[in-house]
Protein backbone atom coordinates (compact mmCIF):
# COMPACT_ATOMS: atom_id res chain seq x y z
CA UNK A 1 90.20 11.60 87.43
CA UNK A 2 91.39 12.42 90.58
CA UNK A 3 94.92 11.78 91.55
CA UNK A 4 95.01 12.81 95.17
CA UNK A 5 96.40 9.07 96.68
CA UNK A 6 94.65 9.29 99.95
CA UNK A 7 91.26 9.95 97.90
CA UNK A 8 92.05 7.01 95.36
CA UNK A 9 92.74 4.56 98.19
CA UNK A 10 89.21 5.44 99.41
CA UNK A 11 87.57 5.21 96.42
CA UNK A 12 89.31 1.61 95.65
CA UNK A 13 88.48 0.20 99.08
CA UNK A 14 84.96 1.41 99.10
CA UNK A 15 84.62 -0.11 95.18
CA UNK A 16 85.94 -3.19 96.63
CA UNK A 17 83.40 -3.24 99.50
CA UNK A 18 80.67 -2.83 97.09
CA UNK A 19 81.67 -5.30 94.58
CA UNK A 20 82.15 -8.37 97.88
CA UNK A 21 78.52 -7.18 98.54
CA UNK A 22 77.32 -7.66 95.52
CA UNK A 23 78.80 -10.81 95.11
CA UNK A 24 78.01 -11.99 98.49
CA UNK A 25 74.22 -11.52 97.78
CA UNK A 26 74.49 -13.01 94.56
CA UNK A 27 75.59 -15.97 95.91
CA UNK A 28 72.93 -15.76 98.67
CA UNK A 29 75.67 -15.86 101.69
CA UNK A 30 75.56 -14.29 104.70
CA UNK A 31 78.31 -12.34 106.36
CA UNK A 32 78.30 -15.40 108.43
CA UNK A 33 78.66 -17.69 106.27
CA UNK A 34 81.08 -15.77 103.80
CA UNK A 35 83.36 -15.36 106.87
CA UNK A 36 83.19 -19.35 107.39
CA UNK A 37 84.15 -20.00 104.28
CA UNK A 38 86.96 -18.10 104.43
CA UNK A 39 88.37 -18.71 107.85
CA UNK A 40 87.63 -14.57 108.66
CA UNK A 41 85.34 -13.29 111.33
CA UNK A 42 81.83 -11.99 110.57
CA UNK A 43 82.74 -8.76 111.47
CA UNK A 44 85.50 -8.46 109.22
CA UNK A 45 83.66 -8.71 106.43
CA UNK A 46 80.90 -6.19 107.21
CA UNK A 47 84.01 -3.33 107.16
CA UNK A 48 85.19 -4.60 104.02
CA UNK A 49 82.15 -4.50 102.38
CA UNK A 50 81.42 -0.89 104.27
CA UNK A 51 84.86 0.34 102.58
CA UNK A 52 86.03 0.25 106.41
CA UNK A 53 89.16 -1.82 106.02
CA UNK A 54 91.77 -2.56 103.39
CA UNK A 55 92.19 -6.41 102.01
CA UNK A 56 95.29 -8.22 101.44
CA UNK A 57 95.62 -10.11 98.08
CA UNK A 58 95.64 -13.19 99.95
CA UNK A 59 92.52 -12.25 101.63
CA UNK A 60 91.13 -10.90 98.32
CA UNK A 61 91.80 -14.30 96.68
CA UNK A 62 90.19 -16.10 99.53
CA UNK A 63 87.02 -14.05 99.04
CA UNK A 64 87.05 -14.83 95.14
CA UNK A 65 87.61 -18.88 95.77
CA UNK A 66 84.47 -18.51 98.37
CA UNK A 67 82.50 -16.66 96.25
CA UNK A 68 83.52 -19.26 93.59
CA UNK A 69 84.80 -16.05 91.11
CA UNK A 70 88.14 -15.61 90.10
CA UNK A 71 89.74 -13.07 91.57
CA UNK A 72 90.60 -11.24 87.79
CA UNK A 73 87.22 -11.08 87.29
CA UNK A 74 86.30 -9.34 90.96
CA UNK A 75 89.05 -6.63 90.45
CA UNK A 76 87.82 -5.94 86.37
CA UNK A 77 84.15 -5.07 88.38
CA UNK A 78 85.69 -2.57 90.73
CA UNK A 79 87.68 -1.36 87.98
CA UNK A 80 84.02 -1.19 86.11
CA UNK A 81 82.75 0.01 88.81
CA UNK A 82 85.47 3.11 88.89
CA UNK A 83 84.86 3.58 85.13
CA UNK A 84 80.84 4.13 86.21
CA UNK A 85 81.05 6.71 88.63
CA UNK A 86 83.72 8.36 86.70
């Protein structure tokens, strides 16, 4: 594993982009309409999901209620997710 910090912080906020995306789709939303949901602007979440931009928890948690997961359960995927391309 690498343990270069700027490289890890990368890694986890492109994971975490992937993971919103997959969600997002899986719960047939739209940027649009994720970003309603959660009181964020459309644009926001495109560089999120393209591993452009960092989250907050309290943004991460909004994303979870919206996406009706808890937010445990997103993290374990990117975890999962980090375990897979490993």
């Amino acid at each position: 594993m690498n343990h270069d910090p700027a490289m890890e912080n990368y890694e986890l906020t492109r994971r975490f982009g992937a993971v919103l995306r997959l969600l997002r789709l899986q719960a047939n939303l739209s940027q649009e309409e994720l970003a309603d949901k959660c009181n964020l602007h459309r644009t926001y979440i495109g560089t999120i999901e393209r591993g452009e931009k960092r989250v907050t928890i309290t943004t991460a948690y909004k994303l979870s209620c919206a996406l009706n997961v808890k937010l445990s359960e997103m993290l374990k995927m990117v975890e999962e997710l980090e375990e897979e391309t490993a």
